[in-house]
Protein backbone atom coordinates (compact mmCIF):
# COMPACT_ATOMS: atom_id res chain seq x y z
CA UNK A 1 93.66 -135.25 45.05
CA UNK A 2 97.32 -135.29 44.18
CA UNK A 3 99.09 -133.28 47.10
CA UNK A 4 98.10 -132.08 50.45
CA UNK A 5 100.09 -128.84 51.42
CA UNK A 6 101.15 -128.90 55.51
CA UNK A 7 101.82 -125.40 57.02
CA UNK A 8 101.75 -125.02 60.52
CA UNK A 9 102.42 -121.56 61.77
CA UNK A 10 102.92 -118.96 63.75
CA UNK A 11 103.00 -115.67 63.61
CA UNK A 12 103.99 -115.36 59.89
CA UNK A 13 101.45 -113.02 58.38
CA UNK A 14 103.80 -111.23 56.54
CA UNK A 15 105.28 -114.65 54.41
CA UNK A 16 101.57 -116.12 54.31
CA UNK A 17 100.26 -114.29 50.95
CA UNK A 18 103.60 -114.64 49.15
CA UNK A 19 103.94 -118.53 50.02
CA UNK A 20 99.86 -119.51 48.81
CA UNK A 21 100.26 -117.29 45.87
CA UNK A 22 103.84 -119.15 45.09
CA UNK A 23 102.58 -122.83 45.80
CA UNK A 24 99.22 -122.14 43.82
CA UNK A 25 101.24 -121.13 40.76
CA UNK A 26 103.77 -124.48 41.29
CA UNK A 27 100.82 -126.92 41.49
CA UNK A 28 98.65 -124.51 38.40
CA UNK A 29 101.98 -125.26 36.42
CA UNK A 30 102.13 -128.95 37.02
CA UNK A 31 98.66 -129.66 36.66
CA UNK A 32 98.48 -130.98 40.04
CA UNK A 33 95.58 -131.02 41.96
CA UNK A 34 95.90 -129.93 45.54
CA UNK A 35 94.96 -128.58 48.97
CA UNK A 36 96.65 -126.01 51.49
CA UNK A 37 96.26 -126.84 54.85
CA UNK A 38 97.65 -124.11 56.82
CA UNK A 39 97.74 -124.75 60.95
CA UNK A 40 97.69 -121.06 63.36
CA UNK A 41 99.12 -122.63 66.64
CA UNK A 42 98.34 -120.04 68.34
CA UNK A 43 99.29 -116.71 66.30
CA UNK A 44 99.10 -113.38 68.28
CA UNK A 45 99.44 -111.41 65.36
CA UNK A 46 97.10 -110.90 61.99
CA UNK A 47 97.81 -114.69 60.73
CA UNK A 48 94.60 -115.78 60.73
CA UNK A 49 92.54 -112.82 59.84
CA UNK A 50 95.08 -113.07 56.53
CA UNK A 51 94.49 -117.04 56.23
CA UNK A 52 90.83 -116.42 56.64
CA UNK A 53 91.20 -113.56 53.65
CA UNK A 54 93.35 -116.01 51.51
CA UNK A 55 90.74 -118.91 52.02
CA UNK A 56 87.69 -116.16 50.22
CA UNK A 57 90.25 -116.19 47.14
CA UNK A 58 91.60 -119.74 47.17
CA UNK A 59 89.26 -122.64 47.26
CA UNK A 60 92.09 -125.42 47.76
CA UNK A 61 92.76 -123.21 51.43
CA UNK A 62 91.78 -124.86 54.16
CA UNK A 63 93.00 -123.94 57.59
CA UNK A 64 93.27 -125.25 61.81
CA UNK A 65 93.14 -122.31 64.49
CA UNK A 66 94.58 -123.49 67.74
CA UNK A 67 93.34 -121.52 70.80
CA UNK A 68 96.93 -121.49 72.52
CA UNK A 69 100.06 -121.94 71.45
CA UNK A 70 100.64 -126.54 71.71
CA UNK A 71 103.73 -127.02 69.56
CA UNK A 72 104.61 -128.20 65.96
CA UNK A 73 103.85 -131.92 66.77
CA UNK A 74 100.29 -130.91 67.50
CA UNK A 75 100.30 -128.81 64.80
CA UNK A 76 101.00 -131.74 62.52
CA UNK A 77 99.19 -134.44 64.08
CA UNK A 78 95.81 -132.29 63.46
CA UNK A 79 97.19 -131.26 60.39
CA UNK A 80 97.79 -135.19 59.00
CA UNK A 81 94.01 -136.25 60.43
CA UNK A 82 92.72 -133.72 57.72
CA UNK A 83 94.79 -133.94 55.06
CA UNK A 84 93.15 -135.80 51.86
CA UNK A 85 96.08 -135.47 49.37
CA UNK A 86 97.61 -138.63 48.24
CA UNK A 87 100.74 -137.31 49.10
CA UNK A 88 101.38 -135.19 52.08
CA UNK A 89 104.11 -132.58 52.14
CA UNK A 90 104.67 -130.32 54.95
CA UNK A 91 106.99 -126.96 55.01
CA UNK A 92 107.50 -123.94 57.23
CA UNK A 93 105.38 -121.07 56.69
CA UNK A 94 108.37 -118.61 56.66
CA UNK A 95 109.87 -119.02 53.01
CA UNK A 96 112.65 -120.85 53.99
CA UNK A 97 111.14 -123.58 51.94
CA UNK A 98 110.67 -123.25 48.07
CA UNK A 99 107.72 -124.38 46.63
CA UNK A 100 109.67 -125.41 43.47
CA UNK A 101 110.25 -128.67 45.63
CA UNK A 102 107.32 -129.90 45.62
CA UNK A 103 106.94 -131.67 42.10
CA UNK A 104 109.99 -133.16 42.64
CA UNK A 105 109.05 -134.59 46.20
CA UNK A 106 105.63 -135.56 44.63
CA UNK A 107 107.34 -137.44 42.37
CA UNK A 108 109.64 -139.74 44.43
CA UNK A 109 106.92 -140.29 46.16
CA UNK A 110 105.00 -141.81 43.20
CA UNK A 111 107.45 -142.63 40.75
CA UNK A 112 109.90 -143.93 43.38
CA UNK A 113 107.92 -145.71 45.31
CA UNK A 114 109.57 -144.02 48.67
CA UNK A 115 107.26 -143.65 51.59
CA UNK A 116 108.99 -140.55 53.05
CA UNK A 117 111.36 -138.26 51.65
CA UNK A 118 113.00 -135.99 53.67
CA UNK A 119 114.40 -132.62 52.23
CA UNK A 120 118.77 -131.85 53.58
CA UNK A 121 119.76 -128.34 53.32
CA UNK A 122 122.98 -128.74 52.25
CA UNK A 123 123.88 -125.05 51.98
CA UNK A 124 121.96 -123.30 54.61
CA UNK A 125 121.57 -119.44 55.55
CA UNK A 126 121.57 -119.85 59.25
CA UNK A 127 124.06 -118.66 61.73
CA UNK A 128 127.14 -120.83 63.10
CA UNK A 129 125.39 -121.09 66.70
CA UNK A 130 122.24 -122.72 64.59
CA UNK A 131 124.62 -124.81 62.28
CA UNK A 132 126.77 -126.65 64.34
CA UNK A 133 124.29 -127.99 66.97
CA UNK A 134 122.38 -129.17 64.25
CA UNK A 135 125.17 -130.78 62.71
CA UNK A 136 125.84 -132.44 65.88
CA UNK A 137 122.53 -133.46 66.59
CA UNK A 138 121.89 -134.81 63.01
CA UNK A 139 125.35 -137.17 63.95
CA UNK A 140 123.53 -138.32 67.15
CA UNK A 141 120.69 -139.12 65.16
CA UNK A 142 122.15 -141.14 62.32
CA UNK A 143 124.02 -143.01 65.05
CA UNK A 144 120.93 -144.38 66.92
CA UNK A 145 118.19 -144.65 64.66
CA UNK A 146 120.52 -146.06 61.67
CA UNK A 147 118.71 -144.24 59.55
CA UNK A 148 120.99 -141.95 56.86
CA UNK A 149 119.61 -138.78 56.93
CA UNK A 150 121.52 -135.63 56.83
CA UNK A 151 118.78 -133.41 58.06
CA UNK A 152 116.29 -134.47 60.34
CA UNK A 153 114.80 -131.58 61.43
CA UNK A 154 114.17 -130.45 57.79
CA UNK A 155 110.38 -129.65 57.48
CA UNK A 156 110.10 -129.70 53.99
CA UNK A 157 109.14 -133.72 53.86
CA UNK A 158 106.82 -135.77 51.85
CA UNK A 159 105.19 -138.39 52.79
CA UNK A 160 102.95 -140.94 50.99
CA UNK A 161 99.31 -141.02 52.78
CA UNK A 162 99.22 -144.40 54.49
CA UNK A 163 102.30 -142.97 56.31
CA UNK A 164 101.03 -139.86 58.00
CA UNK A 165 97.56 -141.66 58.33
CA UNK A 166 99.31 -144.78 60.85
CA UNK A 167 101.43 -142.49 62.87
CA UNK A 168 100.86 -140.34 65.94
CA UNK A 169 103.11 -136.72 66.51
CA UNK A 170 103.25 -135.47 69.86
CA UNK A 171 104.86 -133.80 72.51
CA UNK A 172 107.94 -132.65 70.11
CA UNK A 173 108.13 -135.84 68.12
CA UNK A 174 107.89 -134.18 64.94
CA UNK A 175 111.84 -134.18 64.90
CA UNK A 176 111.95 -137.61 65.02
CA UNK A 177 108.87 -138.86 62.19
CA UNK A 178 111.27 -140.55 60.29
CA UNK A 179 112.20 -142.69 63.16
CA UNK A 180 108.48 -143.33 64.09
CA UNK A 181 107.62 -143.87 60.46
CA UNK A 182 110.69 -146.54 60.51
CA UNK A 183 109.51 -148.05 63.58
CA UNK A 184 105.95 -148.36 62.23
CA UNK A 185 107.27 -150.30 58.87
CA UNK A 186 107.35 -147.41 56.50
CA UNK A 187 111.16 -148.15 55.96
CA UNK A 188 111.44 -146.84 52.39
CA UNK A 189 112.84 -143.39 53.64
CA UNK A 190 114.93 -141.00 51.24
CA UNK A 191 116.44 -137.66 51.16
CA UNK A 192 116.52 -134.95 48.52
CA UNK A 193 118.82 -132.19 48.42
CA UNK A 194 116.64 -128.50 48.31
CA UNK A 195 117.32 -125.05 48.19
CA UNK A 196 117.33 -123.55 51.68
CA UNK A 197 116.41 -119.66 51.35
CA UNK A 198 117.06 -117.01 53.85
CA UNK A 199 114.43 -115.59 56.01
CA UNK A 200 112.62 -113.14 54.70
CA UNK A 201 110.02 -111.98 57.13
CA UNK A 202 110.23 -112.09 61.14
CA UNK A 203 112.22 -114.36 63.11
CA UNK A 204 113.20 -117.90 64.29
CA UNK A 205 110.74 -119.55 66.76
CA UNK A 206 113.15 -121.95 67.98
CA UNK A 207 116.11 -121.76 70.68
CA UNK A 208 119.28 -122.98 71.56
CA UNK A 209 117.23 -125.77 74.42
CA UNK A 210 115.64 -126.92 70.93
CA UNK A 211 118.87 -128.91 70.83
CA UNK A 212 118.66 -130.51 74.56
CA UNK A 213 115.08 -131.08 74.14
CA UNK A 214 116.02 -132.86 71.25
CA UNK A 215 118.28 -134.96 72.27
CA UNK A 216 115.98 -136.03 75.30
CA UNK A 217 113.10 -136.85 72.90
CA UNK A 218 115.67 -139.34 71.05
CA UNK A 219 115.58 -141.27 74.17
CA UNK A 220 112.46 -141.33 74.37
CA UNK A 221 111.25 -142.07 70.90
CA UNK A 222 114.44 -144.87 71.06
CA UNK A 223 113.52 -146.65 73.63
CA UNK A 224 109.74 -146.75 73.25
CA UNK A 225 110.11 -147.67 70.17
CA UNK A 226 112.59 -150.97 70.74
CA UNK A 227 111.00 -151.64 74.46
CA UNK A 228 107.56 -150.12 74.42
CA UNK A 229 105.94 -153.45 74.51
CA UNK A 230 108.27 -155.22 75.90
CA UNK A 231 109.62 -153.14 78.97
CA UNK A 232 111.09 -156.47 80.60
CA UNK A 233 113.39 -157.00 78.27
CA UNK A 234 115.20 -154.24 79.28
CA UNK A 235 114.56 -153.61 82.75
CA UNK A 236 114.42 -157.08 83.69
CA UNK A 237 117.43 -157.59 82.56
CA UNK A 238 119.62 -155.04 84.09
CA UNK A 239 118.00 -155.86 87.09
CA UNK A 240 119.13 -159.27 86.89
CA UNK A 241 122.70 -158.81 86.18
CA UNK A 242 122.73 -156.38 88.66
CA UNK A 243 121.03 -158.12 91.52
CA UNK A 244 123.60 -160.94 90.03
CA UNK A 245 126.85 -158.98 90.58
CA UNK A 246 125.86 -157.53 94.20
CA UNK A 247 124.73 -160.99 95.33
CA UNK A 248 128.13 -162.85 94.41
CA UNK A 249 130.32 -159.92 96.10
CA UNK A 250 128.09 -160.22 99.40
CA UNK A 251 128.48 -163.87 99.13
CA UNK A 252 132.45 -164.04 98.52
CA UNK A 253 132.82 -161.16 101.43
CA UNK A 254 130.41 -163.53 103.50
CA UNK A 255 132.79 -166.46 102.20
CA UNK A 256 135.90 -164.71 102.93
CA UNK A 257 135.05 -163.60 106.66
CA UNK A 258 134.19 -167.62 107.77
CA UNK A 259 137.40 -168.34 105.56
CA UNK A 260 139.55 -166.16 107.92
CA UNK A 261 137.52 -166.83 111.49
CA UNK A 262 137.84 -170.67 110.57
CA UNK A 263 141.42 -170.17 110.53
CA UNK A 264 141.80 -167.98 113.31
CA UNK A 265 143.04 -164.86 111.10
CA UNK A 266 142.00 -161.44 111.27
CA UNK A 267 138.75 -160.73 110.03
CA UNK A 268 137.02 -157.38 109.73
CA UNK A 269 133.64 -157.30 110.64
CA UNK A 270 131.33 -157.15 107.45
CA UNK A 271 129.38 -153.52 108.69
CA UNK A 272 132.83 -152.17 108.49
CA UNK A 273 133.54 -153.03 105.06
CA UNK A 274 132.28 -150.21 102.62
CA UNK A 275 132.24 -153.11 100.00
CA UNK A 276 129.74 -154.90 101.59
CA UNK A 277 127.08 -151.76 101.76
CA UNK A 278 127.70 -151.80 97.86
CA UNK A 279 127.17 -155.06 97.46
CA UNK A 280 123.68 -154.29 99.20
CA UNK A 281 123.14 -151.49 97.21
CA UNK A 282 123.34 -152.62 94.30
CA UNK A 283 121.16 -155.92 95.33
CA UNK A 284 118.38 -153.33 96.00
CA UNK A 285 118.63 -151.68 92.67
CA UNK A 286 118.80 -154.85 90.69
CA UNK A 287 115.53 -155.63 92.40
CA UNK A 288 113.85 -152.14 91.82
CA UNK A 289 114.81 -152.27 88.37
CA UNK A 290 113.71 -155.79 88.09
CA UNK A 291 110.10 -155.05 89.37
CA UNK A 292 110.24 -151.86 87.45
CA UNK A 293 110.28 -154.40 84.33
CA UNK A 294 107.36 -156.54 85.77
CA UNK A 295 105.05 -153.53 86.05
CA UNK A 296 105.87 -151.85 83.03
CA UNK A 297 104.74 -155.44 81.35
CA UNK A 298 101.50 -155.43 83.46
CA UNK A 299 100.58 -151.66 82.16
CA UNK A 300 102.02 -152.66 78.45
CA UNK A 301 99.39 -155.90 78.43
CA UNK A 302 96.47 -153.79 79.77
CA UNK A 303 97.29 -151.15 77.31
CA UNK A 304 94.11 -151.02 74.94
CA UNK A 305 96.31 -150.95 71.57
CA UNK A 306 98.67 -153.41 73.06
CA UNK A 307 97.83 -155.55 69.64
CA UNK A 308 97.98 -152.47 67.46
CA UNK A 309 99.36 -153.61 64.00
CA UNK A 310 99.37 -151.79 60.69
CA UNK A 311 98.48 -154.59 58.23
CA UNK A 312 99.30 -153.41 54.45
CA UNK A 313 97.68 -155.83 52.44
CA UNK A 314 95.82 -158.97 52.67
CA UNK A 315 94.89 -162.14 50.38
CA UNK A 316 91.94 -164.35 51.20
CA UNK A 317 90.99 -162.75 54.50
């Protein structure tokens, strides 16, 4: 099979019959061979009853009904555990996304030899409150992850199979899957400039805390991904230097107070110096943060994919 089709959704009845009818004709007109894998996460409206109608007329339909409402990253995750296609491509269910992409996706995939491809919408129909943030947070992204993508959040992406079959999605993560596809070794990552539509039926699902939430899951994502295994490294050091820096200020103040008593000056005692509770302070935290490090590398080695490694070819073996 050519192309697996990603849509989680929810509540878009109204776009659902237009999109399968529009990507049907695409792949029909390509001679691609394909499969629709549409995700309800949660719907309280007719979306599945019209998936479920769509499926009776399309055989390549094939569709995930959530119980409750978990998120697009869960949407996706179940979504990429089903999906046979050799290439994945996922896109919003609410027409925002053309399906006239998806040749050309298909094909840098193949052709290209890129193991994502992530679509920018250059010219987008979305108001300034929507625009800027995202511009902003796109910036923040770039400047972290070092990789060049103008549009992160874009989900209209392609990905070859190996990619979406070695990665996990969760929480909100699916913002970041370039960065967790870099981090796994997928590292041939590419954009494509697409035509961003307006929005035809209902209305955004996403708020302005998309943006805060986002920014928080950077962190996250950044730092697992360069001290997930190897929590000491970071911890242990800060608590070192730390530890460090308060221990050589209590140690000149000590210094400094026999300095002046040896030569009969005046010498303040050391509980009346606000310098010298700092000093202890931050001798504390260097130490918490120091066995913070030690037990984050006693749960990393007990962790049961601790030697998790995505091997992509081997010789002899």
């Amino acid at each position: 099979m050519n192309i697996s089709v990603v849509i989680p959704l929810l509540n878009e009845e109204e776009s659902l019959p237009e999109l399968s009818a529009w990507i049907a004709k695409v792949m029909d007109e390509n001679n691609l061979s394909y499969e629709i894998v549409f995700v309800d996460d949660g719907s309280k409206d007719e979306s599945w009853q019209t998936i479920e109608k769509l499926s009776l007329a399309n055989k390549h339909i094939k569709a995930i009904k959530f119980r409750r409402n978990y998120g697009k990253s869960a949407a996706l995750n179940v979504a990429f555990e089903a999906a046979q296609g050799d290439v994945i491509i996922t896109m919003d269910a609410d027409l925002q996304d053309s399906p006239d992409e998806l040749p050309g996706l298909y094909k840098m995939i193949t052709e290209q030899g890129f193991d994502l491809v992530s679509g920018w919408k250059k010219k987008r129909y979305d108001p300034l409150s929507k625009t800027i943030p995202t511009k902003l947070y796109n910036a923040a992204t770039r400047s972290i992850s070092g990789i060049q993508l103008h549009d992160f959040n874009c989900g209209l992406k392609a990905y070859r199979k190996d990619v979406v079959k070695n990665i996990e999605v969760y929480g909100e993560m699916h913002r970041y899957i370039p960065v967790i596809a870099k981090w796994a070794g997928f590292s041939k990552i590419a954009e494509k400039e697409i035509h961003h539509r307006e929005r035809k039926y209902g209305k955004s699902k996403f708020g302005i805390d998309r943006f805060v939430n986002g920014f928080l899951d950077l962190m996250t994502i950044t730092f697992v991904s360069k001290f997930g295994k190897r929590p000491m490294h970071l911890f242990g050091l800060l608590g070192t230097i730390m530890f460090f820096i308060g221990f050589a200020a209590a140690a000149y103040l000590g210094a400094s107070k026999l300095y002046n008593v040896y030569h009969h000056l005046p010498a303040r005692l050391l509980s009346e110096r606000p310098s010298f509770y700092i000093s202890l302070t931050t001798m504390i935290i260097g130490t918490m943060l120091f066995l913070a490090g030690f037990l984050g590398e006693l749960i990393s080695r007990n962790s049961p994919i601790r030697n998790n490694y995505l091997i992509e070819k081997k010789v002899g073996v």
